[in-house]
N, C-alpha and C. Protein backbone atom coordinates (compact mmCIF):
# COMPACT_ATOMS: atom_id res chain seq x y z
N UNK A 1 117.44 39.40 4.15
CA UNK A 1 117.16 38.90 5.48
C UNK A 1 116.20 37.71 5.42
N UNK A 2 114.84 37.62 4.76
CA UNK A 2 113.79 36.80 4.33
C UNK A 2 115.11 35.16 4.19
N UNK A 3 115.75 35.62 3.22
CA UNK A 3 116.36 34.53 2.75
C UNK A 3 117.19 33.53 3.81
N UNK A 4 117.73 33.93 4.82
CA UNK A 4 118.33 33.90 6.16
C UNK A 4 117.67 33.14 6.76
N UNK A 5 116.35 33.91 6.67
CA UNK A 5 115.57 33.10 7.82
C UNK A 5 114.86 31.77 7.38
N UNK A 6 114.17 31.72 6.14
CA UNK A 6 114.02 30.78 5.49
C UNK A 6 114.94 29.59 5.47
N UNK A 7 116.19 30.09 5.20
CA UNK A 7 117.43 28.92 5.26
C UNK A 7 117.27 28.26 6.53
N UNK A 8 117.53 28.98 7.97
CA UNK A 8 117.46 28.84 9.25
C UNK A 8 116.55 28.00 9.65
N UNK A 9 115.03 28.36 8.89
CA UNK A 9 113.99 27.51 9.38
C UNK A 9 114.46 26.30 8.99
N UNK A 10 114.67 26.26 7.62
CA UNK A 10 114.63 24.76 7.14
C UNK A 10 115.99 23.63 7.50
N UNK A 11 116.77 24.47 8.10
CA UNK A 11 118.05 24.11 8.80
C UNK A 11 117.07 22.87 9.73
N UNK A 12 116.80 23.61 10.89
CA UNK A 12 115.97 23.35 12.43
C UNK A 12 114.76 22.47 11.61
N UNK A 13 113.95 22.46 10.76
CA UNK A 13 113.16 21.52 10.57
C UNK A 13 113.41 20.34 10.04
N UNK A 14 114.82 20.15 9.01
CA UNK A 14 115.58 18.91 9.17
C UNK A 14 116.13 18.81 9.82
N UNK A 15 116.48 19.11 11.09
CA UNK A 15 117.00 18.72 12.26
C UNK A 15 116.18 17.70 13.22
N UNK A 16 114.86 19.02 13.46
CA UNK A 16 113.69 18.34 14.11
C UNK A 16 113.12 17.16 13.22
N UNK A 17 113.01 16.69 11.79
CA UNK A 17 112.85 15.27 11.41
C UNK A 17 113.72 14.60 11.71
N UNK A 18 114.73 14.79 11.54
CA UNK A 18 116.13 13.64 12.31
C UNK A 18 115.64 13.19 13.17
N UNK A 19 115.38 13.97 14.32
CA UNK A 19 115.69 14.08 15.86
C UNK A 19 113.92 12.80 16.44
N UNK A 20 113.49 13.21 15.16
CA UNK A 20 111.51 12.59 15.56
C UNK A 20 111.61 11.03 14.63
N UNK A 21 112.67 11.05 13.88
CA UNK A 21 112.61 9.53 12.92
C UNK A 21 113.68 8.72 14.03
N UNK A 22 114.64 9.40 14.32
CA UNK A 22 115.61 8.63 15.22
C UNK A 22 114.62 8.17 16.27
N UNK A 23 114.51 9.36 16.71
CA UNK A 23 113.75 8.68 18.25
C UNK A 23 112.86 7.62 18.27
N UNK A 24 112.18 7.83 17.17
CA UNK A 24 110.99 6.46 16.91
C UNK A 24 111.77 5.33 16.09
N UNK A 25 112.53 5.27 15.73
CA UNK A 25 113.21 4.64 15.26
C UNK A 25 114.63 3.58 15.90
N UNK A 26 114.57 3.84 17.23
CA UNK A 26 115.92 3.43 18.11
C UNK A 26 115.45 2.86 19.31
N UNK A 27 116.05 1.92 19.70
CA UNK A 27 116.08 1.52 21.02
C UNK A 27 117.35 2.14 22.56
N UNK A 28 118.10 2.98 21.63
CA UNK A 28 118.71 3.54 22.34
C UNK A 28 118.77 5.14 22.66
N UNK A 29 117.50 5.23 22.92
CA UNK A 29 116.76 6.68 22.88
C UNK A 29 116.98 6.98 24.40
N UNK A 30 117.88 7.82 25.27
CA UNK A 30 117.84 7.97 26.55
C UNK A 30 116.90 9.03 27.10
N UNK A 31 116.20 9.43 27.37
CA UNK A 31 115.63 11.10 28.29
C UNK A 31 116.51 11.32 28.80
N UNK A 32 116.16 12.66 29.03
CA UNK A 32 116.74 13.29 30.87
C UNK A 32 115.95 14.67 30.70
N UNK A 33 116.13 14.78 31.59
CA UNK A 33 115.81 16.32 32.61
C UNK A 33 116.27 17.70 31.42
N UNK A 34 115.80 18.49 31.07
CA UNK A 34 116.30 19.56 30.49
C UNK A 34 116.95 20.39 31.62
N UNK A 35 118.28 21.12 31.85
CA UNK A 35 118.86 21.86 32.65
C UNK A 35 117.68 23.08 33.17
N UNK A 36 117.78 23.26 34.50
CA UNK A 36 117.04 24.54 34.51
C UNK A 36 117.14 25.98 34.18
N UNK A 37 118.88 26.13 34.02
CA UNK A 37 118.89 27.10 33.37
C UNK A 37 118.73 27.81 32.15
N UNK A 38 118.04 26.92 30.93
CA UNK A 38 116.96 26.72 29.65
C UNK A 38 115.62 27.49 29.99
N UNK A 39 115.32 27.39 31.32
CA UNK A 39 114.14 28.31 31.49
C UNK A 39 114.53 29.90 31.38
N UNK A 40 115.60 30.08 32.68
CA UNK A 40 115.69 31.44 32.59
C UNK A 40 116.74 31.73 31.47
N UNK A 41 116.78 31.33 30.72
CA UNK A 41 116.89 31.62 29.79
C UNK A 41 116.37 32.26 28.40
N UNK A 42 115.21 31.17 28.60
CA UNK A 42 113.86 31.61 28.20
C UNK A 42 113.38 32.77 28.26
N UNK A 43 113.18 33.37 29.61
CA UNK A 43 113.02 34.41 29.95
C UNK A 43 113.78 36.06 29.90
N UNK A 44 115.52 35.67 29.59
CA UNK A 44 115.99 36.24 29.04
C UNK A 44 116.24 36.71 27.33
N UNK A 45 115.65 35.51 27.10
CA UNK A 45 115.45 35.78 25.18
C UNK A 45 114.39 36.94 25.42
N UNK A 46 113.12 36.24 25.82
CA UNK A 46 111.70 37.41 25.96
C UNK A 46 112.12 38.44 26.23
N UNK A 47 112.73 38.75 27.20
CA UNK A 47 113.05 40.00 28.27
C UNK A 47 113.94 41.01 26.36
N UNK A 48 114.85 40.00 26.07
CA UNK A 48 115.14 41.00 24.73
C UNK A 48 114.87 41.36 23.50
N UNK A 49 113.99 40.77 23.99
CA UNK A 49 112.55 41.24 22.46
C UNK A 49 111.97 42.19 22.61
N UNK A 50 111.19 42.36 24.11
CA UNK A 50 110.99 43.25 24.58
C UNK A 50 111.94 44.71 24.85
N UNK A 51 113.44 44.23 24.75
CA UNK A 51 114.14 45.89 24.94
C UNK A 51 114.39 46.23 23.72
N UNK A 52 114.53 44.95 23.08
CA UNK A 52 114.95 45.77 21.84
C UNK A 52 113.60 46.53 20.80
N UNK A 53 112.60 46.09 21.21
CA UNK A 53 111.50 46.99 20.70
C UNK A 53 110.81 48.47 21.07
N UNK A 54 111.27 48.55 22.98
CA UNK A 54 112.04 50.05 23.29
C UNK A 54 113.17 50.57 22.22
N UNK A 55 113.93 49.52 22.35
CA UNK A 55 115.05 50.78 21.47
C UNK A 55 114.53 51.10 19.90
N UNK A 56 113.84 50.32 19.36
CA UNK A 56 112.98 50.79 18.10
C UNK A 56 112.57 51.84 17.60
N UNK A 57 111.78 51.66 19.06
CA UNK A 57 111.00 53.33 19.34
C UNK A 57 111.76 54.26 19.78
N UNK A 58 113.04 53.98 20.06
CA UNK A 58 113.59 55.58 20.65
C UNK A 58 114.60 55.72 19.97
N UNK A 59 114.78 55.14 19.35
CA UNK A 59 115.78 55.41 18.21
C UNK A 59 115.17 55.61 16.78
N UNK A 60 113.80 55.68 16.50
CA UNK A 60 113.13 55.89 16.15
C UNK A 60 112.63 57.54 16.19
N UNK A 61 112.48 57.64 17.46
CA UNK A 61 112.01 58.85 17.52
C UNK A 61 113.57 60.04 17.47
N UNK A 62 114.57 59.23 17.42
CA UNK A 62 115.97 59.59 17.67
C UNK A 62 115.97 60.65 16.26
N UNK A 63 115.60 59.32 15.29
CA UNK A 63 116.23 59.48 13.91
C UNK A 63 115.21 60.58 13.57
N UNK A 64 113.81 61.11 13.84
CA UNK A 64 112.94 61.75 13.57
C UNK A 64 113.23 63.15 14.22
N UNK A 65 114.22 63.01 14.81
CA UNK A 65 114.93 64.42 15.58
C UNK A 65 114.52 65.05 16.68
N UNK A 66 113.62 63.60 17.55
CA UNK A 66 113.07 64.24 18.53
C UNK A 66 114.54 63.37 19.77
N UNK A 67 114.49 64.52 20.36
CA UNK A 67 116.00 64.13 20.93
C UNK A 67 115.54 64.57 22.83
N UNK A 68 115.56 62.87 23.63
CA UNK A 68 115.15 63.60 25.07
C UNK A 68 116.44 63.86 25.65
N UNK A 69 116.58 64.77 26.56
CA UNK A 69 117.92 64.98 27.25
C UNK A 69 118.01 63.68 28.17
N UNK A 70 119.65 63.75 28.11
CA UNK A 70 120.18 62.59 29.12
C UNK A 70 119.87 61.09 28.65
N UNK A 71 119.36 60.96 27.68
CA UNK A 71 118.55 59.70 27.11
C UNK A 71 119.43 59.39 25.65
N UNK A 72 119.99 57.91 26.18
CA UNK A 72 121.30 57.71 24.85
C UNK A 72 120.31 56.88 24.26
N UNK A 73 120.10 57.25 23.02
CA UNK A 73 119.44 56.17 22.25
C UNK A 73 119.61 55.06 22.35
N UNK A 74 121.26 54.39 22.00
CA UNK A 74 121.67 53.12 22.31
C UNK A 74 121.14 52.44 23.29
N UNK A 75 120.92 52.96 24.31
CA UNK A 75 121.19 52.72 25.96
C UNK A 75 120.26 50.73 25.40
N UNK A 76 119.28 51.01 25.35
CA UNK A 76 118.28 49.94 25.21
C UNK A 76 118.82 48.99 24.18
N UNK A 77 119.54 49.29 23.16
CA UNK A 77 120.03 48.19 22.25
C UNK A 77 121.51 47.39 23.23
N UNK A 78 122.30 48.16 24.12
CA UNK A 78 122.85 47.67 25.26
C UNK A 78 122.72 46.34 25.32
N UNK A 79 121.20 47.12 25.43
CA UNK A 79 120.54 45.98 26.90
C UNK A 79 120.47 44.81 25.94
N UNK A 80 119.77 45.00 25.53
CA UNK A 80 119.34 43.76 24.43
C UNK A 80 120.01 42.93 24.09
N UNK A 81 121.78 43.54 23.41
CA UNK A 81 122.84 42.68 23.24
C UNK A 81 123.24 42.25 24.83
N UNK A 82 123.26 42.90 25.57
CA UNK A 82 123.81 42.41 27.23
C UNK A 82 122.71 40.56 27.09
N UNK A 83 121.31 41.19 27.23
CA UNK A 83 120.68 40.19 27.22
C UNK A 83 120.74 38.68 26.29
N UNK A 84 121.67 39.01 25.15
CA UNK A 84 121.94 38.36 24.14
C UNK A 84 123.01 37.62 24.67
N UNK A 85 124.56 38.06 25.23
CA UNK A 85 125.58 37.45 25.93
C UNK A 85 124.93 36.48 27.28
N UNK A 86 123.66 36.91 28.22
CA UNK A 86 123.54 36.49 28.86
C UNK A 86 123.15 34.87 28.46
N UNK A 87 122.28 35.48 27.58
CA UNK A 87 121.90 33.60 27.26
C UNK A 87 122.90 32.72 26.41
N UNK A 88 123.59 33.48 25.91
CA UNK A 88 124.88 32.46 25.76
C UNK A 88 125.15 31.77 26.97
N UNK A 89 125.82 32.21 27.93
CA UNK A 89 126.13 31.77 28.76
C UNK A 89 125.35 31.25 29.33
N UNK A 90 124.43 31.76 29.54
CA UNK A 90 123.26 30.28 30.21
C UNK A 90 122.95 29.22 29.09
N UNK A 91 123.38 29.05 27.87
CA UNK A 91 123.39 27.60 27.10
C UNK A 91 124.73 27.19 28.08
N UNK A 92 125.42 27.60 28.04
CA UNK A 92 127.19 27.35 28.16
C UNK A 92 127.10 26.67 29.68
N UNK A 93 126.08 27.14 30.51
CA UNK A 93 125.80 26.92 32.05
C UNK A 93 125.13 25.01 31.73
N UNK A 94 124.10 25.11 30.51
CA UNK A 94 123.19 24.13 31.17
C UNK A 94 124.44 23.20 30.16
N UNK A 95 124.91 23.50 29.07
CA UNK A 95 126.21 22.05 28.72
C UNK A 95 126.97 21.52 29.79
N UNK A 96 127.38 22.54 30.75
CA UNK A 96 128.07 22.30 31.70
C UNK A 96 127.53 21.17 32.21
N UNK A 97 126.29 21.70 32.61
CA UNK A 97 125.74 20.84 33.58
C UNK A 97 125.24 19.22 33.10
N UNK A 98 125.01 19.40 31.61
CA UNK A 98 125.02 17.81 31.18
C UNK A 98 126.47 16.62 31.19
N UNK A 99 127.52 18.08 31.15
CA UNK A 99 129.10 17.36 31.03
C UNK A 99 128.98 16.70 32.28
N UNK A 100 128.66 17.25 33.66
CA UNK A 100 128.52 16.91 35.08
C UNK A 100 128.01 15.69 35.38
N UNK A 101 126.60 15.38 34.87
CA UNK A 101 126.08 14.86 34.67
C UNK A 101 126.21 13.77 33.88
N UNK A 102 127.42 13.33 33.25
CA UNK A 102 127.31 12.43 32.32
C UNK A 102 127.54 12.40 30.58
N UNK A 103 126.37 13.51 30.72
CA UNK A 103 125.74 13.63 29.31
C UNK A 103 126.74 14.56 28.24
N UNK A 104 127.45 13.70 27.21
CA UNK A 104 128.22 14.74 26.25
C UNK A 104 127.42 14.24 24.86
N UNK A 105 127.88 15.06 23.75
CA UNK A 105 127.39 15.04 22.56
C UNK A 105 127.31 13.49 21.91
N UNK A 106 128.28 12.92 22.40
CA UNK A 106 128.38 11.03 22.02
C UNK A 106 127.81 10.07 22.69
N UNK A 107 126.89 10.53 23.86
CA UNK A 107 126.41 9.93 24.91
C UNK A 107 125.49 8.45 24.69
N UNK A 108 124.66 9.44 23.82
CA UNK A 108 123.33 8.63 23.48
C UNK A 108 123.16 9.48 21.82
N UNK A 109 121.86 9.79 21.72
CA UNK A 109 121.20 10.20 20.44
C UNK A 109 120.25 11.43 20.90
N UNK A 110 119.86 11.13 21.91
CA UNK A 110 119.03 12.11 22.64
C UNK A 110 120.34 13.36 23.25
N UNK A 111 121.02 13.19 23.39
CA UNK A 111 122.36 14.51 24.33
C UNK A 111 122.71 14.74 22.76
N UNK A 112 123.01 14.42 22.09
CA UNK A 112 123.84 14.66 20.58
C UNK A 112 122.62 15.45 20.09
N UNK A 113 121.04 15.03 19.67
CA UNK A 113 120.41 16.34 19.58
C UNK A 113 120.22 17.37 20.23
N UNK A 114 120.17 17.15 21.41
CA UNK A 114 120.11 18.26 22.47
C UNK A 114 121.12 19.58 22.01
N UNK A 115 122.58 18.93 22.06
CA UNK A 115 123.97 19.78 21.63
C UNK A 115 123.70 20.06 20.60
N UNK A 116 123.58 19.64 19.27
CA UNK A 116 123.05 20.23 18.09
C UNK A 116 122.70 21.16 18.16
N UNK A 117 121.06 21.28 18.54
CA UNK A 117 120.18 21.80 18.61
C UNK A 117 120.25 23.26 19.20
N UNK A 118 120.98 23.15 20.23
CA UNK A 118 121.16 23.88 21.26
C UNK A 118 122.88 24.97 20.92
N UNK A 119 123.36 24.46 20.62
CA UNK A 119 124.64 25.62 19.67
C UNK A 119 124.41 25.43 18.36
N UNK A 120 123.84 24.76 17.33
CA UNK A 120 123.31 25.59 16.29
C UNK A 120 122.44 27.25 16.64
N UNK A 121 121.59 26.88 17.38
CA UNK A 121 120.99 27.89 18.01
C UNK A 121 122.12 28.98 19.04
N UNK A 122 122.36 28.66 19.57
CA UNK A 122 123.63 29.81 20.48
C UNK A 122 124.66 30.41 19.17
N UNK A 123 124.69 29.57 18.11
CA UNK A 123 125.44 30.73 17.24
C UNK A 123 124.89 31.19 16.14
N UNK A 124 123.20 31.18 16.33
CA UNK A 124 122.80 32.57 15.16
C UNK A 124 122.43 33.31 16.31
N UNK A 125 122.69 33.03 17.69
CA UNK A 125 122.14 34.18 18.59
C UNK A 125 123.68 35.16 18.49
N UNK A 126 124.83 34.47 18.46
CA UNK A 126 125.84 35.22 18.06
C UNK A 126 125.38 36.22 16.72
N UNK A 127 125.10 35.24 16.06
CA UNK A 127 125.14 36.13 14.54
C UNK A 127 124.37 37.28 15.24
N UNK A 128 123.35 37.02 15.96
CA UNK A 128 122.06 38.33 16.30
C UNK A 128 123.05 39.38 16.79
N UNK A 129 123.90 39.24 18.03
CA UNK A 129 124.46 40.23 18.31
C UNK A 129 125.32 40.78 17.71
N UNK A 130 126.44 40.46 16.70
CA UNK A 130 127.32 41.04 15.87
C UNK A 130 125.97 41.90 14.92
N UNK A 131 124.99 41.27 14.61
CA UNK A 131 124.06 42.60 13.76
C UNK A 131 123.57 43.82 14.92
N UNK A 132 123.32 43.35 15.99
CA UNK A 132 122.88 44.45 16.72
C UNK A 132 124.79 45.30 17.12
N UNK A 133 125.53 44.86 17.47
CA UNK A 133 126.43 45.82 17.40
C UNK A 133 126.57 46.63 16.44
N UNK A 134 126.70 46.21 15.42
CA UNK A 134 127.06 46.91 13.89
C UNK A 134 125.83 47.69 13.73
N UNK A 135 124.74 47.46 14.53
CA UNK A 135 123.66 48.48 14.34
C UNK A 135 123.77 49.61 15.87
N UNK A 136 124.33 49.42 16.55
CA UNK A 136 124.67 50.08 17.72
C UNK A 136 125.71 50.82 16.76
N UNK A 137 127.04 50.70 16.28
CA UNK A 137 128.16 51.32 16.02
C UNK A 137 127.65 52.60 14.56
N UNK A 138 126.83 51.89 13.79
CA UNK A 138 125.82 52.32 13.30
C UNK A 138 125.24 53.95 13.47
N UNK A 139 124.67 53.71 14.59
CA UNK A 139 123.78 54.68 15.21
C UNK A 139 124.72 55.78 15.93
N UNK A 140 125.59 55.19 16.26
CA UNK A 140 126.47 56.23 17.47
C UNK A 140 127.58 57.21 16.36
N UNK A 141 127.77 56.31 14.78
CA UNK A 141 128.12 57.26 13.97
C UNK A 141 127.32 58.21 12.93
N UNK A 142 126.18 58.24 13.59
CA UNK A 142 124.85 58.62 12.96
C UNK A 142 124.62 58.36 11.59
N UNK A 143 125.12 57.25 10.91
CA UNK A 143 124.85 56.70 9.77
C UNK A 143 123.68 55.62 9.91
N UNK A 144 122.96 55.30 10.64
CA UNK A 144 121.95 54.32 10.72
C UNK A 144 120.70 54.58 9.80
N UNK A 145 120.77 53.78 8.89
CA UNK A 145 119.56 53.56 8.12
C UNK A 145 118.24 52.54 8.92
N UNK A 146 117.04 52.99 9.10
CA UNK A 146 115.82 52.50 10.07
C UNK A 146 115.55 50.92 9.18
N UNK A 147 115.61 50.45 8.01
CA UNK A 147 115.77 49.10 7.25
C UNK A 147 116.98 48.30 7.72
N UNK A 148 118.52 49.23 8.56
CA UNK A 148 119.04 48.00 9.00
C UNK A 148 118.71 47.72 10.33
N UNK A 149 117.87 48.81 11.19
CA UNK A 149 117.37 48.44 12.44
C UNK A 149 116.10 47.38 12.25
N UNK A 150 115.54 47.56 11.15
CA UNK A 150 114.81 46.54 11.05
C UNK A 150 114.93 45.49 10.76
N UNK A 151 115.97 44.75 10.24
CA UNK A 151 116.19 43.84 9.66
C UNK A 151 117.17 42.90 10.79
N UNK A 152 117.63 43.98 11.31
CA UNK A 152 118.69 43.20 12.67
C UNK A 152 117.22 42.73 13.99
N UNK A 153 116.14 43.70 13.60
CA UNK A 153 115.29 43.47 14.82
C UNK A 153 114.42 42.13 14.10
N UNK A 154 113.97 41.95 13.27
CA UNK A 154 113.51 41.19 12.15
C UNK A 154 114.13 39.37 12.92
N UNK A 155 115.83 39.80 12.58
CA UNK A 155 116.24 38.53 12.62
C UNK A 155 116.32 38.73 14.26
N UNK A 156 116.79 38.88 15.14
CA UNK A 156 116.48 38.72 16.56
C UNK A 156 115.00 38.08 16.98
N UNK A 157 114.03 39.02 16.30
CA UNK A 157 112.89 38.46 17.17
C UNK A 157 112.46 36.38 16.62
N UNK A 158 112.94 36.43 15.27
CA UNK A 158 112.65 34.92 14.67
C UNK A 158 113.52 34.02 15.38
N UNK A 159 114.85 34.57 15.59
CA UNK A 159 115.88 33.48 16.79
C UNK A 159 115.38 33.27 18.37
N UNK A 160 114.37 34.19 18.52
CA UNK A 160 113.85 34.35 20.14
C UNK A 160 112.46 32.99 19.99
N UNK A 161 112.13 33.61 18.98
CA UNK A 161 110.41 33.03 18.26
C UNK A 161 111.58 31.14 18.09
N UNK A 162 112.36 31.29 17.70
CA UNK A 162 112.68 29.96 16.71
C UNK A 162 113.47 29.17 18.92
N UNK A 163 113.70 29.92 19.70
CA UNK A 163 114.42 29.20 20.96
C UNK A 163 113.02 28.61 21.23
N UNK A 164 111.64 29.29 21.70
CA UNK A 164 110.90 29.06 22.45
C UNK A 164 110.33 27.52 21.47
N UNK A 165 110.56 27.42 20.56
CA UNK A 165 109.90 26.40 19.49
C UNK A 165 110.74 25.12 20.11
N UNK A 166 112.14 25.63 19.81
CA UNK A 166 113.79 24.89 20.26
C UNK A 166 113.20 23.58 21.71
N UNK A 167 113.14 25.06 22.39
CA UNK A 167 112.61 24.43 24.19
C UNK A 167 111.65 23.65 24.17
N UNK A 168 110.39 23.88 23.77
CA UNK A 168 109.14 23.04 23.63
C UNK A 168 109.43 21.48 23.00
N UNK A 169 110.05 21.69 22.10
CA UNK A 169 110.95 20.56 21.12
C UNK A 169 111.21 19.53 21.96
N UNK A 170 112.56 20.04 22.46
CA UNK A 170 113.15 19.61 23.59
C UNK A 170 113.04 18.82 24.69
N UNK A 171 111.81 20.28 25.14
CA UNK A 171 110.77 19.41 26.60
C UNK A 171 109.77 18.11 26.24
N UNK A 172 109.42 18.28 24.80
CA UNK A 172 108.86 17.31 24.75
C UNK A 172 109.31 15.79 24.70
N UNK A 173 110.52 15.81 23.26
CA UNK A 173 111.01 14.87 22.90
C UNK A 173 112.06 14.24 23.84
N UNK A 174 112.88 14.70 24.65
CA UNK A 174 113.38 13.98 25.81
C UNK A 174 113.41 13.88 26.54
């Protein structure tokens, strides 16, 4: 997993030198407005850091054989992947809204990092949820080892940690 993320970082940090030599480097550097739906979005990454660290613990206490009635362990890893689809689609909302707007990947230099930036990122949030399923499918066949819940929670929380970096990026540089 270490190795993953390491790769990932250094993916996004030659990206982010591209994105900081171009810009200082060009006269055809455009701004605009970041979409607003990048915020709540924002807020939906957080929101699944936060469930999925409920489901930690109760699947946790699952595997330790303390078992509450009516209470599906999964229930909270659900959420988490629910919360995971959601912000797909809210990337998918704010492209829209640059297509609307004008702005496609060939636009300028500034929309072409943006798109980069922005589905490089929307598909290790994919990758996140295919690990949290396989750790949901996992659990419901009671084969779950607590090292692959960690390692799926591991890489989730660094893609949540690595958006809010993404956004700031973003907000700043265009």
């Amino acid at each position: 997993m270490w190795v993953i993320v390491y790769a990932i970082t250094m993916t996004f940090a030659a990206l982010t030198s591209a994105m900081i030599v171009r810009k200082g480097s060009s006269l055809d550097w455009r701004s605009f407005t970041l979409p607003w739906v990048l915020y709540l979005d924002t807020a939906l990454l957080l929101g699944s850091s936060v469930t999925l660290e409920i489901a930690r613990r109760r699947v946790a206490r699952f595997m330790g054989g303390i078992v509450i009635p009516g209470e599906s362990p999964a229930r909270w890893l659900y959420l988490t992947l629910g919360l995971g689809l959601l912000f797909v689609t809210g990337q998918y909302v704010a492209w829209a809204q640059l297509r609307r707007e004008g702005l496609y990947l060939a636009t300028n230099p500034s929309s072409s990092f943006f798109y980069v930036l922005t589905v490089a990122h929307a598909l290790h949030i994919l990758g996140g949820i295919v690990g949290l399923a396989y750790v949901i499918r996992k659990l419901d066949k009671s084969e779950l080892r607590r090292s692959t819940l960690d390692a799926a929670s591991r890489y989730w929380h660094f893609v949540d940690v690595l958006w809010v970096y993404l956004l700031l990026l973003l907000w700043m540089k265009l």
